[in-house]
C-alpha atoms as a PDB file:
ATOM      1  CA  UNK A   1       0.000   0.000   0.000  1.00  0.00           C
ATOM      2  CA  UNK A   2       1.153   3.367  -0.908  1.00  0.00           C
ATOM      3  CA  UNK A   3       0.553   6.342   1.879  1.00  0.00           C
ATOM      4  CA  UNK A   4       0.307  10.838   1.245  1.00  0.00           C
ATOM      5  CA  UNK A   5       1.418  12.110   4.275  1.00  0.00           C
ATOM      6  CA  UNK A   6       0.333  15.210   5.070  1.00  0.00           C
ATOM      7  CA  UNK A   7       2.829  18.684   5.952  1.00  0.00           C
ATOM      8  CA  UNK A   8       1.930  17.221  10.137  1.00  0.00           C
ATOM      9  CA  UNK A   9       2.927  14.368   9.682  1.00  0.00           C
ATOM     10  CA  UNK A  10       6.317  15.636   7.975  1.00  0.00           C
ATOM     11  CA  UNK A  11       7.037  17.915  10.781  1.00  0.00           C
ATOM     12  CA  UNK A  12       6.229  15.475  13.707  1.00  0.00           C
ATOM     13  CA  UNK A  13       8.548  12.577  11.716  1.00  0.00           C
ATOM     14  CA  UNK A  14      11.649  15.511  11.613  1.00  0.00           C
ATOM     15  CA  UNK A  15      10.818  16.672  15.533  1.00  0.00           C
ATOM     16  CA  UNK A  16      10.504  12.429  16.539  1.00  0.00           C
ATOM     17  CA  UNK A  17       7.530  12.774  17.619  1.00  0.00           C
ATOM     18  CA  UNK A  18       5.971   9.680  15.220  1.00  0.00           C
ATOM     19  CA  UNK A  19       9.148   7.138  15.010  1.00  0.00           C
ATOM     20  CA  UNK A  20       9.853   7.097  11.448  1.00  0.00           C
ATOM     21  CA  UNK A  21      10.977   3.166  11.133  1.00  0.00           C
ATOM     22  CA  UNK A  22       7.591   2.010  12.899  1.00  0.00           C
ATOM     23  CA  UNK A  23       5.165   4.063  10.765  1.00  0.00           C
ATOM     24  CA  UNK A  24       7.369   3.368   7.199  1.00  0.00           C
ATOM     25  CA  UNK A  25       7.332  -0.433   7.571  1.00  0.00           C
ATOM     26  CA  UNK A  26       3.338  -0.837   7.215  1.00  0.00           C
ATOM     27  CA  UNK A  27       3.776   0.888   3.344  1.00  0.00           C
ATOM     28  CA  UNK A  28       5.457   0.203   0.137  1.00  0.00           C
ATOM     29  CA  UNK A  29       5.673   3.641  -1.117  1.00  0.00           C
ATOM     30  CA  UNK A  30       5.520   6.974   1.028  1.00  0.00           C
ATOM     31  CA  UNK A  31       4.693   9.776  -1.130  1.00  0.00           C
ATOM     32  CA  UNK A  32       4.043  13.437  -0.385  1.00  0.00           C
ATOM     33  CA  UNK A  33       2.282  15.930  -2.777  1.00  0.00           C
ATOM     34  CA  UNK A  34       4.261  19.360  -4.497  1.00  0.00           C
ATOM     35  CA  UNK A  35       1.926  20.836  -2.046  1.00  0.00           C
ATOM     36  CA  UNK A  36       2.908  19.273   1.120  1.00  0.00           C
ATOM     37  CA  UNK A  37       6.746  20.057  -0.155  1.00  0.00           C
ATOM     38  CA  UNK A  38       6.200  23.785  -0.960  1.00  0.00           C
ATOM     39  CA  UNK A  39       4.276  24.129   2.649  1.00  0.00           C
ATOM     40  CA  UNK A  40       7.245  22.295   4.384  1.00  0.00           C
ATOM     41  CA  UNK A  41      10.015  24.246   3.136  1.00  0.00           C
ATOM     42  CA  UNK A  42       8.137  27.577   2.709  1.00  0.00           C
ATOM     43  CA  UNK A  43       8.348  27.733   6.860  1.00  0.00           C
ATOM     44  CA  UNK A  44      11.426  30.600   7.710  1.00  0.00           C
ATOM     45  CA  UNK A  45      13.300  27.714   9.867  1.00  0.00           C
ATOM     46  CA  UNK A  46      15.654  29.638  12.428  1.00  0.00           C
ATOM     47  CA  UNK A  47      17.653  27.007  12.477  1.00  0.00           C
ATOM     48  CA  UNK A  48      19.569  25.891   9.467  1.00  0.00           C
ATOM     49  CA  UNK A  49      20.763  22.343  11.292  1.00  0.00           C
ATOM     50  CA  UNK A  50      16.958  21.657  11.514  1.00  0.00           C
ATOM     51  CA  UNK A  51      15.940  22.795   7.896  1.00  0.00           C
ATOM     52  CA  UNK A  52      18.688  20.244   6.467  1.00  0.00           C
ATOM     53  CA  UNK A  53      16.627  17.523   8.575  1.00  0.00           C
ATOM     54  CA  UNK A  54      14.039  18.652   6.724  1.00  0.00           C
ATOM     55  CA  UNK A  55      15.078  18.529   3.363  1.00  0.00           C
ATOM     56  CA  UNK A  56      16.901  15.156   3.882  1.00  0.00           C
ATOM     57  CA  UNK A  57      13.522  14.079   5.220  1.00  0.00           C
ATOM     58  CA  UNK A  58      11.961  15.147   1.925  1.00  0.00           C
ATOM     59  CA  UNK A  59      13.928  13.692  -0.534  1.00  0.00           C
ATOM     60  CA  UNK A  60      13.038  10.502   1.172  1.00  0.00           C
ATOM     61  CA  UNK A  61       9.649  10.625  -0.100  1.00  0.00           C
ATOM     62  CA  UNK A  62       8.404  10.565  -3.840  1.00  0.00           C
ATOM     63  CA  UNK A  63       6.786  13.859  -4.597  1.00  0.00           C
ATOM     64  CA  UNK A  64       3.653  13.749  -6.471  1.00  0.00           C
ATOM     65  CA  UNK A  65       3.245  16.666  -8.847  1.00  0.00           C
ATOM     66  CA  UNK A  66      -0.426  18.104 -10.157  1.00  0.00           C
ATOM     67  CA  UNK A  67      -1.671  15.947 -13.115  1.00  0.00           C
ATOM     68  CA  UNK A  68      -4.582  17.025 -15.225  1.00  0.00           C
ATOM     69  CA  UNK A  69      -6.466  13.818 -13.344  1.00  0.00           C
ATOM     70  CA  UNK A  70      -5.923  15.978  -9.906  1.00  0.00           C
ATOM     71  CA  UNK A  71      -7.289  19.054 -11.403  1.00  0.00           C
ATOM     72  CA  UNK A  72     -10.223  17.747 -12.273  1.00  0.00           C
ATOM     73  CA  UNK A  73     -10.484  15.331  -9.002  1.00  0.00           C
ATOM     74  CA  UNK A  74     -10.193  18.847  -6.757  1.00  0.00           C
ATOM     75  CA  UNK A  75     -12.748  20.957  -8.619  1.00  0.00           C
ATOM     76  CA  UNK A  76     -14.841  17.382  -8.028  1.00  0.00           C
ATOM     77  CA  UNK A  77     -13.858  17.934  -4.308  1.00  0.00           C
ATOM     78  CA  UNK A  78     -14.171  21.794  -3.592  1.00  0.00           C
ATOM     79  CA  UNK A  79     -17.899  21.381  -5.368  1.00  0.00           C
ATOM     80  CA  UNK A  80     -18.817  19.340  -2.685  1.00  0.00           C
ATOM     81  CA  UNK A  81     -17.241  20.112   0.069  1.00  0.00           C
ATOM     82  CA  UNK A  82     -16.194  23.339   2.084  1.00  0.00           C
ATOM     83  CA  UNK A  83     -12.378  22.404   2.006  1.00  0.00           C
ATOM     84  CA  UNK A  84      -9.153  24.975   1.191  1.00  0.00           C
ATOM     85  CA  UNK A  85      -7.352  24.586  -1.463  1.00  0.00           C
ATOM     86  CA  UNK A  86      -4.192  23.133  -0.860  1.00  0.00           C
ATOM     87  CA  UNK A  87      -5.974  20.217   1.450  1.00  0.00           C
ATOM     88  CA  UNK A  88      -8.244  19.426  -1.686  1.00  0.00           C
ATOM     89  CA  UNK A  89      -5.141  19.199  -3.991  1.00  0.00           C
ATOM     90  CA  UNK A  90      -3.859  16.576  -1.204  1.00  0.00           C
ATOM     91  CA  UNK A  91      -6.723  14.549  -0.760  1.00  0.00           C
ATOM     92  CA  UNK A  92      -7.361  14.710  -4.824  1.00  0.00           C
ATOM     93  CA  UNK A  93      -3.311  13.502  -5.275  1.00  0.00           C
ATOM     94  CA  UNK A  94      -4.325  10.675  -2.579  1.00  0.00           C
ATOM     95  CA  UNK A  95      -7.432   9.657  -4.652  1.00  0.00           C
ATOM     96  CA  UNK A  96      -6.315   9.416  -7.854  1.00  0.00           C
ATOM     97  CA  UNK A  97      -3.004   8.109  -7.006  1.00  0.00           C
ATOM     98  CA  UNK A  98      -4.512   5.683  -5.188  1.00  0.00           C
ATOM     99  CA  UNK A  99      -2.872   6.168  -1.767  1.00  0.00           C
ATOM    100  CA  UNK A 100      -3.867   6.044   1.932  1.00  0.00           C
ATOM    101  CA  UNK A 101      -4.033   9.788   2.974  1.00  0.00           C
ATOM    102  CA  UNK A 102      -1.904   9.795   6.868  1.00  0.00           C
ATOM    103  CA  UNK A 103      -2.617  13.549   8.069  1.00  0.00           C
ATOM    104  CA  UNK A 104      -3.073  14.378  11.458  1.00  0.00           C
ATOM    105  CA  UNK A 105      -5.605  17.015  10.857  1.00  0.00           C
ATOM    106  CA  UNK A 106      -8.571  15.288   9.724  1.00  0.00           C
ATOM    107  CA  UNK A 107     -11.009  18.609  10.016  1.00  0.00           C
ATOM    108  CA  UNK A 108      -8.487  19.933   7.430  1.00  0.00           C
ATOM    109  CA  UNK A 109     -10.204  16.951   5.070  1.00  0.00           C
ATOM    110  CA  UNK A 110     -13.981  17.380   6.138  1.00  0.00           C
ATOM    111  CA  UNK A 111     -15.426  15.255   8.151  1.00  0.00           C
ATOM    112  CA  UNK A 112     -17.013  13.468   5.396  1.00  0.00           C
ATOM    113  CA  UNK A 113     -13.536  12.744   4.158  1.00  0.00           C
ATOM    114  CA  UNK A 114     -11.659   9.698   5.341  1.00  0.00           C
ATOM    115  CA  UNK A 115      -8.072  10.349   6.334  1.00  0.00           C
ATOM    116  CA  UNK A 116      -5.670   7.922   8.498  1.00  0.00           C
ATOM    117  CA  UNK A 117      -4.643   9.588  11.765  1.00  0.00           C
ATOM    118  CA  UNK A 118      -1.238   9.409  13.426  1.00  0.00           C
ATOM    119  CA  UNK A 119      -1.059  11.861  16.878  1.00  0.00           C
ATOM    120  CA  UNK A 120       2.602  12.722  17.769  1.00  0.00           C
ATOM    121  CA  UNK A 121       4.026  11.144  20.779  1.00  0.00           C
ATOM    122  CA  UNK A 122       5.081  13.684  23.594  1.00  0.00           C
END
């Protein structure tokens, strides 16, 4: 099975709060949309030891860019649900890519919308 993690999810796997060889074992691929990766790295880190972590962490993942297929799966989405626009580019990547959405922000998705949730461990 192939999981989207969400821009949480990537944050809580740099900080250790979700332990990154537990969580990666249970899928085959581990994807993350353009989205997600522009959201990541458009933070202003303070630290520059910390923003390496993240962009190591990033190139782990296979980024998912917008295909004509997403378009048209997030105007499906924002028709029918009240949902911002970079979440419904997610969750449209997800669908039509065929991959378990991991976010742990489900109001983010709707609540119509099913999304797997991770919480971060203290």
């Amino acid at each position: 099975m192939k999981a989207l993690l969400d821009s949480n999810i990537i944050i809580y796997l740099a900080q250790g709060k979700i332990d990154f060889d537990s969580f990666t074992e249970s899928y085959e691929e581990l994807c993350i949309s353009v989205i997600t990766y522009m959201e990541v790295l458009g933070y202003r880190f303070q630290d520059e030891n910390y923003k390496q972590k993240i962009e190591t962490l990033l190139n782990l993942f296979t980024r998912l860019d917008i295909t004509e297929a997403i378009v048209k799966e997030v105007i499906t989405i924002r028709q029918r649900y009240s949902i911002k626009l970079p979440d419904a580019i997610i969750l449209a990547t997800a669908r039509v890519t065929k991959c378990e959405l991991i976010s742990n922000n489900e109001k983010d998705f709707s609540g119509e919308i099913k999304v797997k949730t991770i919480p971060p461990q203290p």
